[in-house]
Protein backbone atom coordinates (compact mmCIF):
# COMPACT_ATOMS: atom_id res chain seq x y z
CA UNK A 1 87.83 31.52 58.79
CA UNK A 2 90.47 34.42 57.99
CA UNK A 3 92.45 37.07 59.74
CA UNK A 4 93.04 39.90 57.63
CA UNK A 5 95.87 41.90 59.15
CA UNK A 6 94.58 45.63 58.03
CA UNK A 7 97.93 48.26 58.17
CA UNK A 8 96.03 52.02 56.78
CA UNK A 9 95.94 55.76 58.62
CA UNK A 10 98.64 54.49 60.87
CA UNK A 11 95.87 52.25 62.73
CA UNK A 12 96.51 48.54 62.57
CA UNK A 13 93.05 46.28 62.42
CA UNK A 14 93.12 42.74 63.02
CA UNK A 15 89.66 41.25 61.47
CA UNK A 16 88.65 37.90 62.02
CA UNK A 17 86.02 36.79 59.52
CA UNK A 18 83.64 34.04 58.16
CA UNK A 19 83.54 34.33 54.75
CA UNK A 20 82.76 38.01 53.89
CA UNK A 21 80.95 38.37 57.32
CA UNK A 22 83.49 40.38 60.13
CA UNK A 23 83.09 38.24 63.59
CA UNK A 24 85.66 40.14 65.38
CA UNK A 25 88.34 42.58 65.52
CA UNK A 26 91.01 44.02 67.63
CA UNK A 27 92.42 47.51 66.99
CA UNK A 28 95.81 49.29 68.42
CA UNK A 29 97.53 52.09 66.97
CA UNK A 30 100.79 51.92 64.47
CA UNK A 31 102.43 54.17 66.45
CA UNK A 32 103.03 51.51 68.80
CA UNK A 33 105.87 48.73 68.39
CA UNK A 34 104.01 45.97 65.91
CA UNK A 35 106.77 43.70 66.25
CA UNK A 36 105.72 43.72 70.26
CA UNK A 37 101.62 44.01 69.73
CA UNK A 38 100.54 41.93 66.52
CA UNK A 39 101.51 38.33 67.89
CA UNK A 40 100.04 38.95 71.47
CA UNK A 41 96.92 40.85 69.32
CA UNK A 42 96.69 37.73 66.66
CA UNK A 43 96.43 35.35 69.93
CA UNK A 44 93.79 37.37 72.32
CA UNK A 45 91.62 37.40 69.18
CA UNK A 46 92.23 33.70 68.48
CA UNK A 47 91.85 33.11 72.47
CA UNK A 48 88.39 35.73 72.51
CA UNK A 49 86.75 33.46 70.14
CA UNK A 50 87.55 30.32 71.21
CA UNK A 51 89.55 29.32 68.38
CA UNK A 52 92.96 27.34 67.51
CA UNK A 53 95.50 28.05 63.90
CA UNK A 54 93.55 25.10 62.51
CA UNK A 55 90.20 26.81 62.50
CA UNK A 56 91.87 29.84 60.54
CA UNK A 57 92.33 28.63 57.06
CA UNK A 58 93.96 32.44 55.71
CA UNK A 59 95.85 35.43 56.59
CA UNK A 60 95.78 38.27 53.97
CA UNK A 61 97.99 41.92 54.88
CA UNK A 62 95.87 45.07 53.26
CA UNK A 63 97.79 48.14 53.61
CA UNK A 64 98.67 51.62 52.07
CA UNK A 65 102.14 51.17 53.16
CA UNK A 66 105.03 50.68 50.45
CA UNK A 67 106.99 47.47 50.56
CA UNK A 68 110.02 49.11 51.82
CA UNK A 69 108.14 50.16 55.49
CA UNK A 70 109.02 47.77 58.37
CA UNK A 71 105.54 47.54 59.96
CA UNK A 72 104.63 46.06 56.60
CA UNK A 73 107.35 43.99 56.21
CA UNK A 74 106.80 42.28 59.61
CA UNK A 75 103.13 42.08 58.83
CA UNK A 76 103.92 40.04 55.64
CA UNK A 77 106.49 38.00 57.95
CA UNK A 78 103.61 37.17 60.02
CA UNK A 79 101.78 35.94 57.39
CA UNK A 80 104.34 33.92 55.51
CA UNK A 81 105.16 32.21 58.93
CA UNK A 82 101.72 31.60 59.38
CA UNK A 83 100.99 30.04 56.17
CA UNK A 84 104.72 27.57 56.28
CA UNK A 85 103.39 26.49 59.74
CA UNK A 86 99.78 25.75 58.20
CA UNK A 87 101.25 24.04 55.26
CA UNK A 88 103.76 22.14 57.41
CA UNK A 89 101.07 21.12 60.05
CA UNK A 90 101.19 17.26 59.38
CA UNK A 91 104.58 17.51 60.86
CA UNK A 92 103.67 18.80 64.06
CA UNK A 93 100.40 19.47 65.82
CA UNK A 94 100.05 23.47 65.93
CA UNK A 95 99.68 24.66 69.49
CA UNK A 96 96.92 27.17 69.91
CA UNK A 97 99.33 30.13 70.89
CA UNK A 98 100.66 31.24 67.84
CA UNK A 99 103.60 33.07 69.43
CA UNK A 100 104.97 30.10 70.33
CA UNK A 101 104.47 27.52 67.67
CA UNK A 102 106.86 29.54 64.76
């Protein structure tokens, strides 16, 4: 499993998927604070499908912004803290709210 974190048309997509097959998604606009949205987003999509960090092995960021907009910037911050807690999970069990185990 994956969650791409999709940042284009000033709409931000989370997309969980299997492989190349789309099993979810949760949409909110970019006009609206990400730094407040995408954790509480990333966890009712975990939470919808039943799932826990260790079921998602990925996290990719697509977007059309540049490197030097915030909302990307805390996308990609997302994503590295995701991947250090996934590679540092023999240390500590992750806890299934995401929000709370960086």
């Amino acid at each position: 499993m994956q969650i791409i974190i999709e940042i284009k048309n000033k709409v931000i997509k989370l997309t969980l998927k299997d492989g190349q097959k789309a099993l979810d998604e949760v949409v909110f606009g970019a006009q609206e604070n990400i730094s407040e949205k995408l954790l509480p987003h990333f966890d009712e999509l975990l939470k919808k499908n039943k799932l826990t960090l260790n079921d998602i092995e990925k996290m990719d960021v697509d977007t059309d912004l540049g490197d030097t907009f915030t909302s990307r910037r805390i996308a990609e911050a997302m994503k590295n803290a995701f991947l250090w807690t996934k590679k540092n999970k023999s240390q500590k069990i992750l806890d299934t709210d995401f929000a709370n185990s960086v």
